[in-house]
C-alpha atoms as a PDB file:
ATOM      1  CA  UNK A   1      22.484 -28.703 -34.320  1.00  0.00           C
ATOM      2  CA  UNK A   2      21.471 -32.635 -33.539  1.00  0.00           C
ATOM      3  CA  UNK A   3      20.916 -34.124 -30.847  1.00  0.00           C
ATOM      4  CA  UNK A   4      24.905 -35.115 -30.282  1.00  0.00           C
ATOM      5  CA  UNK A   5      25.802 -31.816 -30.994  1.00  0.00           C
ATOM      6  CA  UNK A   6      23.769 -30.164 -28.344  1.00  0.00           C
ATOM      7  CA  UNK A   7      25.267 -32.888 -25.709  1.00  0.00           C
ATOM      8  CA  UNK A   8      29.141 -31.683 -26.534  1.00  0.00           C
ATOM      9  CA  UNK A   9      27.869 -28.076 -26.387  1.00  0.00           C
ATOM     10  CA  UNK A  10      26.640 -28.716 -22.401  1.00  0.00           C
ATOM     11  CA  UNK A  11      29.458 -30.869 -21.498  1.00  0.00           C
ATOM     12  CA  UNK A  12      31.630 -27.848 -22.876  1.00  0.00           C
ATOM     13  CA  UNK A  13      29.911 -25.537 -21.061  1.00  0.00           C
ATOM     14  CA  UNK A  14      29.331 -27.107 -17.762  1.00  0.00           C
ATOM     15  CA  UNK A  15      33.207 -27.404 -17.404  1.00  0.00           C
ATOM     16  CA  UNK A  16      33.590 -24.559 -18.389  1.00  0.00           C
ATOM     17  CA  UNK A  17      30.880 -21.631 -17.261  1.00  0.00           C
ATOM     18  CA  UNK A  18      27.686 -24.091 -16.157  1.00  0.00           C
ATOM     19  CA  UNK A  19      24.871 -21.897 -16.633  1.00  0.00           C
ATOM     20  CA  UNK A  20      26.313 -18.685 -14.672  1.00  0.00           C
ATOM     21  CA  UNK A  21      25.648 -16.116 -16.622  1.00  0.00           C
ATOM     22  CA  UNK A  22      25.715 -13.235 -13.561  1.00  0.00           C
ATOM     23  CA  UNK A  23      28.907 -11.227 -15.517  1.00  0.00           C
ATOM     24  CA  UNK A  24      26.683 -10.299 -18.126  1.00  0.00           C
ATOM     25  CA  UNK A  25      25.574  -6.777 -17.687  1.00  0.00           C
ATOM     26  CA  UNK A  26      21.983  -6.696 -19.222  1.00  0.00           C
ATOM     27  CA  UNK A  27      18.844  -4.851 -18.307  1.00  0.00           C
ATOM     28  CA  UNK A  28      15.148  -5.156 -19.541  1.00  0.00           C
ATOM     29  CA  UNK A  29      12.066  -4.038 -19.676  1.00  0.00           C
ATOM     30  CA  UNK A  30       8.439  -5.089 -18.911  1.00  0.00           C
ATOM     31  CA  UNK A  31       6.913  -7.322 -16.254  1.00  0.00           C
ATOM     32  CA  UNK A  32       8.183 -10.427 -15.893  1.00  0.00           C
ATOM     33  CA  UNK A  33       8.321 -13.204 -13.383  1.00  0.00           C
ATOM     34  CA  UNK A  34      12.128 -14.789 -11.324  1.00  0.00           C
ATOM     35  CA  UNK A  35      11.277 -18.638 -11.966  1.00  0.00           C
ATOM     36  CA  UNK A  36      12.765 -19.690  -8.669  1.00  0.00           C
ATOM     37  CA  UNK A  37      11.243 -17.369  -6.533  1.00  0.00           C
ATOM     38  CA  UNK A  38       7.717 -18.948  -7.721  1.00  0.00           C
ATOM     39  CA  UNK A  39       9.361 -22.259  -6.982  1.00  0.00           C
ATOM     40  CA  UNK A  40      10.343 -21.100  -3.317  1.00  0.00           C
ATOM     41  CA  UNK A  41       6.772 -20.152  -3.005  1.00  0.00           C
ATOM     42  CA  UNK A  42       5.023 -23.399  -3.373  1.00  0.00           C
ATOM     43  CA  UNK A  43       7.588 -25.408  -1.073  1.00  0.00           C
ATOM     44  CA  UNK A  44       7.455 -26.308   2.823  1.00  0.00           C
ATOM     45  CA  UNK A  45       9.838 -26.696   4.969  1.00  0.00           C
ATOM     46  CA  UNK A  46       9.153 -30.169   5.008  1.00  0.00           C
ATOM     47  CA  UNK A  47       9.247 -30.824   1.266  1.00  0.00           C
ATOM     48  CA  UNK A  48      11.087 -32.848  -0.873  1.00  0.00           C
ATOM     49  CA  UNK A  49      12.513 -30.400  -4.449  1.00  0.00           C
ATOM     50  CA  UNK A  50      13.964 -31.942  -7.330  1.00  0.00           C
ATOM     51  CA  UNK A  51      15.195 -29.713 -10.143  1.00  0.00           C
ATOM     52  CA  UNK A  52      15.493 -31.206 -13.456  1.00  0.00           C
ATOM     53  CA  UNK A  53      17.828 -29.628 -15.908  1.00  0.00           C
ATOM     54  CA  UNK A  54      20.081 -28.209 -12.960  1.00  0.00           C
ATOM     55  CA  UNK A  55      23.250 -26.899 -14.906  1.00  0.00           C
ATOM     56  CA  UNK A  56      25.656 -25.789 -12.424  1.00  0.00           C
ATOM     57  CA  UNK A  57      23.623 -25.991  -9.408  1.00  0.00           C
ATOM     58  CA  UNK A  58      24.052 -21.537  -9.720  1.00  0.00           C
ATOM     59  CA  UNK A  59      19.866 -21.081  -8.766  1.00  0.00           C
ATOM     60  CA  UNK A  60      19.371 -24.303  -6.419  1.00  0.00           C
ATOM     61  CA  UNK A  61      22.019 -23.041  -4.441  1.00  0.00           C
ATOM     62  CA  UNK A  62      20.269 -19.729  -3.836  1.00  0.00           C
ATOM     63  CA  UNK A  63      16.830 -21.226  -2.381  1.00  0.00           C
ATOM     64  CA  UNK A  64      18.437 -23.785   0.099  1.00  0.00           C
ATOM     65  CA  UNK A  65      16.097 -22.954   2.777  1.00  0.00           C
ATOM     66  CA  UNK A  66      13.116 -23.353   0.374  1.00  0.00           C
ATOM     67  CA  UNK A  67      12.754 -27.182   1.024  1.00  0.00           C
ATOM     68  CA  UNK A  68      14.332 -30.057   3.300  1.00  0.00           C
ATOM     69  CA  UNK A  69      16.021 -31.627   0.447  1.00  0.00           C
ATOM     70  CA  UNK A  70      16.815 -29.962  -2.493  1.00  0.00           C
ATOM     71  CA  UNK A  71      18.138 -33.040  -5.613  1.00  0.00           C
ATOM     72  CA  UNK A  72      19.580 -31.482  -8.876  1.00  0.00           C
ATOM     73  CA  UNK A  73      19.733 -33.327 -11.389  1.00  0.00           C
ATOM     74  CA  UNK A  74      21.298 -33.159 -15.035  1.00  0.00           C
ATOM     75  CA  UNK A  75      22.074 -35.024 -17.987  1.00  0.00           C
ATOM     76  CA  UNK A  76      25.692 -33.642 -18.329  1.00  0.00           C
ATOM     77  CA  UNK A  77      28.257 -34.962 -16.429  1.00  0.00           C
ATOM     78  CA  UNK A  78      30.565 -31.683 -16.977  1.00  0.00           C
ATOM     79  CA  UNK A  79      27.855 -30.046 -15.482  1.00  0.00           C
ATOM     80  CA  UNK A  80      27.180 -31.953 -12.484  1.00  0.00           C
ATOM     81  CA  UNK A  81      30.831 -31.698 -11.796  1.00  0.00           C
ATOM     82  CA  UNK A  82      30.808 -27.966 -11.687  1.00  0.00           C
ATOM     83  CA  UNK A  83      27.693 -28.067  -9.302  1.00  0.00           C
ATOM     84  CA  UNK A  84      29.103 -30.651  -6.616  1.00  0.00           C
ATOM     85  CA  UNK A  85      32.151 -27.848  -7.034  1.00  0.00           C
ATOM     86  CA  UNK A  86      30.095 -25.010  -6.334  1.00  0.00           C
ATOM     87  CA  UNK A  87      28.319 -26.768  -3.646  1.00  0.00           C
ATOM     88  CA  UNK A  88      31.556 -27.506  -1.741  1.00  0.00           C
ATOM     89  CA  UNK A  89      32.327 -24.182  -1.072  1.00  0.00           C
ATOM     90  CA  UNK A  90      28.209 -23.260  -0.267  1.00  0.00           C
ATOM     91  CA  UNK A  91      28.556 -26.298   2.031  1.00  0.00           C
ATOM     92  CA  UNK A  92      24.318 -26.651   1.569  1.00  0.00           C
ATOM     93  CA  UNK A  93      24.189 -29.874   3.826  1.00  0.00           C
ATOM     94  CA  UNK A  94      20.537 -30.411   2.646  1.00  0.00           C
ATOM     95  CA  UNK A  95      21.272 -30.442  -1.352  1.00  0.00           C
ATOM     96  CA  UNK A  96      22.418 -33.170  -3.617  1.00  0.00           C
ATOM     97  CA  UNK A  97      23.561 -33.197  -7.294  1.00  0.00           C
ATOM     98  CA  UNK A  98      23.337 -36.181  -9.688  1.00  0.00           C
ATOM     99  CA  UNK A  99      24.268 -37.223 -13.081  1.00  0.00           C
ATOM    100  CA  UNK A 100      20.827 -38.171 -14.603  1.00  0.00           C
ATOM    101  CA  UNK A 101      18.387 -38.548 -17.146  1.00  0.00           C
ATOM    102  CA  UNK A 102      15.457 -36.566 -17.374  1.00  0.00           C
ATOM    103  CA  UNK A 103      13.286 -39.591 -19.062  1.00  0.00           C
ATOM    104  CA  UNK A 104      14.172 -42.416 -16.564  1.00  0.00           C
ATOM    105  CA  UNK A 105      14.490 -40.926 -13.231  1.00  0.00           C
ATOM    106  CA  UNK A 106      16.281 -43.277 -10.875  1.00  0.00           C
ATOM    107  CA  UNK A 107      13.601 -42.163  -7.481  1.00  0.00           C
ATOM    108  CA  UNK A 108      10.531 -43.716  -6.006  1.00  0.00           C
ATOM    109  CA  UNK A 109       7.063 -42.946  -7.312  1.00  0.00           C
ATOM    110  CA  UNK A 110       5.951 -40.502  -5.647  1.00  0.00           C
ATOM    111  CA  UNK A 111       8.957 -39.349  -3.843  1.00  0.00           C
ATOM    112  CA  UNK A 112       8.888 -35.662  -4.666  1.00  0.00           C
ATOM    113  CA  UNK A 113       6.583 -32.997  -3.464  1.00  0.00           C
ATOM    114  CA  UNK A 114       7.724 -29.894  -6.068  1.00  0.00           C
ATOM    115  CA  UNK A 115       9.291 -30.401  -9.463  1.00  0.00           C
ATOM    116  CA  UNK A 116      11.320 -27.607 -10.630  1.00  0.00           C
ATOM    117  CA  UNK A 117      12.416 -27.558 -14.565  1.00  0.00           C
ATOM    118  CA  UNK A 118      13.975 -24.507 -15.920  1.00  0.00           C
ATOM    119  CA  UNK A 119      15.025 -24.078 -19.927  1.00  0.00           C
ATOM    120  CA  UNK A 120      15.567 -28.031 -20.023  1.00  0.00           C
ATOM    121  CA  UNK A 121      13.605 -30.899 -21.403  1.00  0.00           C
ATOM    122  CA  UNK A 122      11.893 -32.542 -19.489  1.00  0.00           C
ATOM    123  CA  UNK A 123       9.000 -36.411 -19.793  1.00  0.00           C
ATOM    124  CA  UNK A 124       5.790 -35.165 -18.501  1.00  0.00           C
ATOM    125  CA  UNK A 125       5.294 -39.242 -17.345  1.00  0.00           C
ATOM    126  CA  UNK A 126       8.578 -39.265 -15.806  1.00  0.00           C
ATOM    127  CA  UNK A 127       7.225 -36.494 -13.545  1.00  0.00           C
ATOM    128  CA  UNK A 128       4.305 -37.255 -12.876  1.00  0.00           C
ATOM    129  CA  UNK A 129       5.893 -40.556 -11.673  1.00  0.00           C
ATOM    130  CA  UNK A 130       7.850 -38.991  -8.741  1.00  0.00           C
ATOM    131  CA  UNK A 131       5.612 -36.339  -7.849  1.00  0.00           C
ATOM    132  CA  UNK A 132       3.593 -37.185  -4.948  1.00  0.00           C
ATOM    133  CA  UNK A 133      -0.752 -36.513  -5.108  1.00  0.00           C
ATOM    134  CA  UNK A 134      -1.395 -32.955  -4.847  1.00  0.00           C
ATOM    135  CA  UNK A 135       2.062 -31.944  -5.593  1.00  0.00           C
ATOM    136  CA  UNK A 136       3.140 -29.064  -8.120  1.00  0.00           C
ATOM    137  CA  UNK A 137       5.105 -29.057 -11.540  1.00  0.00           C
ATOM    138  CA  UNK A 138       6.708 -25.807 -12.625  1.00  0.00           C
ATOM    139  CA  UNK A 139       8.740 -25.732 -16.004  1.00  0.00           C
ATOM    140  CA  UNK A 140       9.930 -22.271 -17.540  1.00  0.00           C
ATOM    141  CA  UNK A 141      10.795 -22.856 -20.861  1.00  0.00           C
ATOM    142  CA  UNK A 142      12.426 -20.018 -24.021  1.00  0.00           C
ATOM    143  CA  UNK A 143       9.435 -19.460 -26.428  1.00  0.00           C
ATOM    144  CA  UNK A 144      10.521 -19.683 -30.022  1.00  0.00           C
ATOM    145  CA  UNK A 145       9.733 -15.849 -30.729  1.00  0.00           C
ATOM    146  CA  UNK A 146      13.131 -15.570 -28.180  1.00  0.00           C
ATOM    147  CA  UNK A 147      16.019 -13.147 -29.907  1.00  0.00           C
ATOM    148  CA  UNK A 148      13.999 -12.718 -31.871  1.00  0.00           C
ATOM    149  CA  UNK A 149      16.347  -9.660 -34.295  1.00  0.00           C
ATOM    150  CA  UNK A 150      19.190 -11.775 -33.372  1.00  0.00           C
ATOM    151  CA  UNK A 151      17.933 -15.058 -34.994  1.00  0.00           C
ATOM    152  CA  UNK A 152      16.712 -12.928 -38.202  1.00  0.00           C
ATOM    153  CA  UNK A 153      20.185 -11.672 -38.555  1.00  0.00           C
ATOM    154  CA  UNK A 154      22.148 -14.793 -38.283  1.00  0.00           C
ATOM    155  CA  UNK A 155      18.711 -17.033 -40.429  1.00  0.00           C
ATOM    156  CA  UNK A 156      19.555 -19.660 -37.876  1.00  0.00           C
ATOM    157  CA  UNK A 157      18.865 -20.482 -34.194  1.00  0.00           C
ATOM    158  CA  UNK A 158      16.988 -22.141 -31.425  1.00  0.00           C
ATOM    159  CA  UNK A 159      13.525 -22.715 -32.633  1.00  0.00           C
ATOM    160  CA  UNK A 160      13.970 -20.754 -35.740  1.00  0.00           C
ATOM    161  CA  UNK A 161      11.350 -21.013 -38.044  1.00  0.00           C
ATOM    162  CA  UNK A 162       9.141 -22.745 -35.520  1.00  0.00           C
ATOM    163  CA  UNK A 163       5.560 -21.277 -35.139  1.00  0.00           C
ATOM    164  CA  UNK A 164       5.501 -19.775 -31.775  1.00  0.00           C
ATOM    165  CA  UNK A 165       3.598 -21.669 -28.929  1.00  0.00           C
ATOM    166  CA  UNK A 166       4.204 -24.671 -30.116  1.00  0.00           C
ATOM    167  CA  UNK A 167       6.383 -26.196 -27.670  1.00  0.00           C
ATOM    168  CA  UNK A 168       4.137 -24.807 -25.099  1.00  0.00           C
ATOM    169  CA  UNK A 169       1.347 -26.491 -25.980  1.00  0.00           C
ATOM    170  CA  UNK A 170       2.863 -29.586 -26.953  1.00  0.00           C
ATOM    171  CA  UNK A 171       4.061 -29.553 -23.213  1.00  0.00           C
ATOM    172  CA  UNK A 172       0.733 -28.526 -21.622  1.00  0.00           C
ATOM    173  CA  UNK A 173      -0.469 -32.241 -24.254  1.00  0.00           C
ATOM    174  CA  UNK A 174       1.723 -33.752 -22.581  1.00  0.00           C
ATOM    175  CA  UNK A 175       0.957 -33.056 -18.925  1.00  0.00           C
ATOM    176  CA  UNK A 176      -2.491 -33.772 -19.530  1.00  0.00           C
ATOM    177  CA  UNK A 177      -1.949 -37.020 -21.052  1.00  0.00           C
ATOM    178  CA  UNK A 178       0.189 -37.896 -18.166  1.00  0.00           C
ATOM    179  CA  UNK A 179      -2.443 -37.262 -15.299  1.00  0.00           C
ATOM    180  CA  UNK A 180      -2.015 -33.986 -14.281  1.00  0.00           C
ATOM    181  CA  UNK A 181      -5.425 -32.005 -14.102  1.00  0.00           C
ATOM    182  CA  UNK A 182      -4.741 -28.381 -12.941  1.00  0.00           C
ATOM    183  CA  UNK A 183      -2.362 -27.223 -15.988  1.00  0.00           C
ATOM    184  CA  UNK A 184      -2.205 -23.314 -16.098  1.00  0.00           C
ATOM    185  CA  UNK A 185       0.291 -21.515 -18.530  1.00  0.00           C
ATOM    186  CA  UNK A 186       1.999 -17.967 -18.350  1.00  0.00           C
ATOM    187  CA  UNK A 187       4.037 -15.666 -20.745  1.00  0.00           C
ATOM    188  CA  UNK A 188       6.559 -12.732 -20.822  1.00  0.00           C
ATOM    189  CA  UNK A 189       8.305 -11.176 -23.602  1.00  0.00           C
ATOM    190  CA  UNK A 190      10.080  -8.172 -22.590  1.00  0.00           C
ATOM    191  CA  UNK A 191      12.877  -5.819 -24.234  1.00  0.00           C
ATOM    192  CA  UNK A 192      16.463  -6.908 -23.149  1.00  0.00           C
ATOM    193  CA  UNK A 193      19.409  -4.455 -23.946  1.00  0.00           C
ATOM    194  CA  UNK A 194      23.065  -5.988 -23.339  1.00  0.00           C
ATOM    195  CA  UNK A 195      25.444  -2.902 -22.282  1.00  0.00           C
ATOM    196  CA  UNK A 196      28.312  -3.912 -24.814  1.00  0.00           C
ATOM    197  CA  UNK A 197      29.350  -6.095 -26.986  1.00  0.00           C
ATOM    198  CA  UNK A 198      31.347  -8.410 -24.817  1.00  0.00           C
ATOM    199  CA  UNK A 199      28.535  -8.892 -22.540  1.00  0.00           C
ATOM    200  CA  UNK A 200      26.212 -10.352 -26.061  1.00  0.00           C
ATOM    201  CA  UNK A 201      29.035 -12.158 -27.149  1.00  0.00           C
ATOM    202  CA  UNK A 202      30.000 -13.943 -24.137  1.00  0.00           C
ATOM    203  CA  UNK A 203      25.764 -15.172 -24.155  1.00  0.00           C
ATOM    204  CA  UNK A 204      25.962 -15.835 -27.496  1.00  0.00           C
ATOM    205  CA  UNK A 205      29.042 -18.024 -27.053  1.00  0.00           C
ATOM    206  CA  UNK A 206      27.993 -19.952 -23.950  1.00  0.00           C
ATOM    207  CA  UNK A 207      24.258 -20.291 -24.694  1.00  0.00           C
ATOM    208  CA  UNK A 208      22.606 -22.208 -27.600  1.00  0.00           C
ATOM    209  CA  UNK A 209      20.987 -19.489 -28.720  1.00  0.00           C
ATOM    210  CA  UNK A 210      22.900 -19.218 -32.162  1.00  0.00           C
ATOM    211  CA  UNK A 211      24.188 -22.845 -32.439  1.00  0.00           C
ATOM    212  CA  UNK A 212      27.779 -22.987 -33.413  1.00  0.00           C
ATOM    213  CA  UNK A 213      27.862 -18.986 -32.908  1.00  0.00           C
ATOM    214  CA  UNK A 214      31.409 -17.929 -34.084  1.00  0.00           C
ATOM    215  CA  UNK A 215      32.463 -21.056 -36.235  1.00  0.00           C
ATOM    216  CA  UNK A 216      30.542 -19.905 -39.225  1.00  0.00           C
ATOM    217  CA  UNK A 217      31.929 -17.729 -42.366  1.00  0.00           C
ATOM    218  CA  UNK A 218      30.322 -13.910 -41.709  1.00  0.00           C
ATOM    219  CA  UNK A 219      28.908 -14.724 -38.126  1.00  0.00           C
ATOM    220  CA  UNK A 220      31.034 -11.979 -36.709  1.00  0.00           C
ATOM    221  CA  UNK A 221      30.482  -9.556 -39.549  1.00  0.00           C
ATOM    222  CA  UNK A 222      26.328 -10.147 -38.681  1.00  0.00           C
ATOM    223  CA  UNK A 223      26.950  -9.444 -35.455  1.00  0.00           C
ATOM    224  CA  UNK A 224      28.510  -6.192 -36.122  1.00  0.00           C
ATOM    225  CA  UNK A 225      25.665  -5.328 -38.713  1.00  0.00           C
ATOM    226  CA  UNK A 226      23.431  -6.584 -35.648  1.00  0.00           C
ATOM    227  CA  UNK A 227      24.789  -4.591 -33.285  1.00  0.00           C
ATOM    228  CA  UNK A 228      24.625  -1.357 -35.656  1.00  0.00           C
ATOM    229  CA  UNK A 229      20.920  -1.684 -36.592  1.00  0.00           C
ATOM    230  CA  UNK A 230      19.859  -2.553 -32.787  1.00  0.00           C
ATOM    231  CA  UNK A 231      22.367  -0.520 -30.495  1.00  0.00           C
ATOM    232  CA  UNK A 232      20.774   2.141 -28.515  1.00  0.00           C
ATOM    233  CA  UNK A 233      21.609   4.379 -25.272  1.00  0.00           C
ATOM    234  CA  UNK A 234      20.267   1.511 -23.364  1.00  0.00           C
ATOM    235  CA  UNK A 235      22.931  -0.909 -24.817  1.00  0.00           C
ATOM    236  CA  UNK A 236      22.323  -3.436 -27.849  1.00  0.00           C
ATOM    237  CA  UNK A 237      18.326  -4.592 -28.319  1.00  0.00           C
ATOM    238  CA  UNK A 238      16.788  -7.682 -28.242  1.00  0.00           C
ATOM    239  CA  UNK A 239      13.765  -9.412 -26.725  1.00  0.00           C
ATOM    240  CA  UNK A 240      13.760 -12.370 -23.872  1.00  0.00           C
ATOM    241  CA  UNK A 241      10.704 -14.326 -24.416  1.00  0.00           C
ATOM    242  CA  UNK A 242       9.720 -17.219 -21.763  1.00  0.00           C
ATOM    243  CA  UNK A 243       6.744 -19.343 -20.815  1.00  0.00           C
ATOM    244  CA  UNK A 244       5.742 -21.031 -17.638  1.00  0.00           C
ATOM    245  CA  UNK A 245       3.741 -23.714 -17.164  1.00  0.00           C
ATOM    246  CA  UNK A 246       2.342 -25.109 -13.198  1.00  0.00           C
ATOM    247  CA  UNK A 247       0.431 -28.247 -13.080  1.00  0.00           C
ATOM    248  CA  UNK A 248      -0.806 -29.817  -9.943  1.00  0.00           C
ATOM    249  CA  UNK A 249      -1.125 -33.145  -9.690  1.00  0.00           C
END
């Protein structure tokens, strides 16, 4: 997929689903970290949170006590639209969501005291930029060894054929060149078992982990060759690989 590609895949999605995956039944196994709750654990009261990459506001709007102001932002307008929704009806008088773009951020230098980034892109100057001295970065991005099986089966998919790590470091580069000093880096890649085959279908369909899953000759008779070769009593194998990267400025 290209870069325009990609951008009509979110703005489908965001009206659609945003990033709310909570229907899926899934279960896994190994240790493994819950991205937000790290972020809720290096905030104040008194801080200022922006979360770039936001989707459909679905975490941001589970940690509104975490800061004083809590700013999602995202580059998708379909997606900002279905986050102002959401937050209507959490009426979270202390969070705001805006259309924007992740390598010109329309704020102050300086403004922000904890920079949240979860499975988006993100400009390592850009962020450094708005985060005030001695505040924290955290980014959790998918590693390329993610779904692994699944991206063998189908011989396409997000970061397939990419050596694993790479991103990560290229990030942790880039956070150095941009100033930041304290750079520390964390992995997981546990077993994930989806209980049926609606539950990997519907990820498969609103995520970008096969890109145009579905529109291509045979996808459907992988998947069922997939599903025969990985299903267990658990439900249908996989892995979910991430990495996490928290950089003080």
């Amino acid at each position: 997929m290209n870069v325009f590609d990609y951008k009509k895949f979110y703005e489908k999605v965001g009206a659609i689903n945003g990033w709310d995956f909570s229907r899926v039944k899934s279960q896994s196994e190994g240790d493994k970290w819950e991205f937000y709750h790290e972020v809720t654990q290096r905030c104040k009261p008194s801080d200022l949170l922006l979360d770039i990459g936001t989707g459909g506001g679905e975490a941001l709007l589970t940690i509104l006590d975490a800061a004083h102001l809590l700013v999602g932002i995202d580059i998708s307008d379909s997606m900002i639209r279905t986050a102002n929704s959401r937050l209507h009806h959490a009426k979270g008088k202390n969070v705001r969501f805006l259309q924007m773009d992740a390598v010109n951020l329309s704020f102050p230098d300086s403004f922000f005291n904890v920079i949240s980034c979860r499975h988006s892109e993100f400009a390592a100057y850009e962020v450094a930029r708005v985060l005030a001295e001695d505040g924290v970065f955290l980014t959790q991005q998918v590693a390329e060894g993610d779904k692994l099986n699944l991206k063998q089966a189908f011989q396409r998919g997000q970061g397939h054929g990419v050596v694993d790590g790479m991103l990560k470091h290229q990030y942790m580069h880039d956070l150095q060149e941009a100033g930041f000093t304290d750079i520390q880096s964390f992995d997981y890649d546990v077993t994930e078992y989806y209980q049926s085959y609606e539950d990997l279908v519907f990820t498969l369909k609103y995520t970008p982990i096969i890109p145009n899953f579905g529109q291509e000759e045979h996808d459907f008779e992988r998947l069922q060759a997939f599903i025969q070769e990985n299903g267990t009593v658990k439900g249908i194998r996989t892995n979910s690989k991430r990495f996490m990267i928290i950089a003080r400025k």
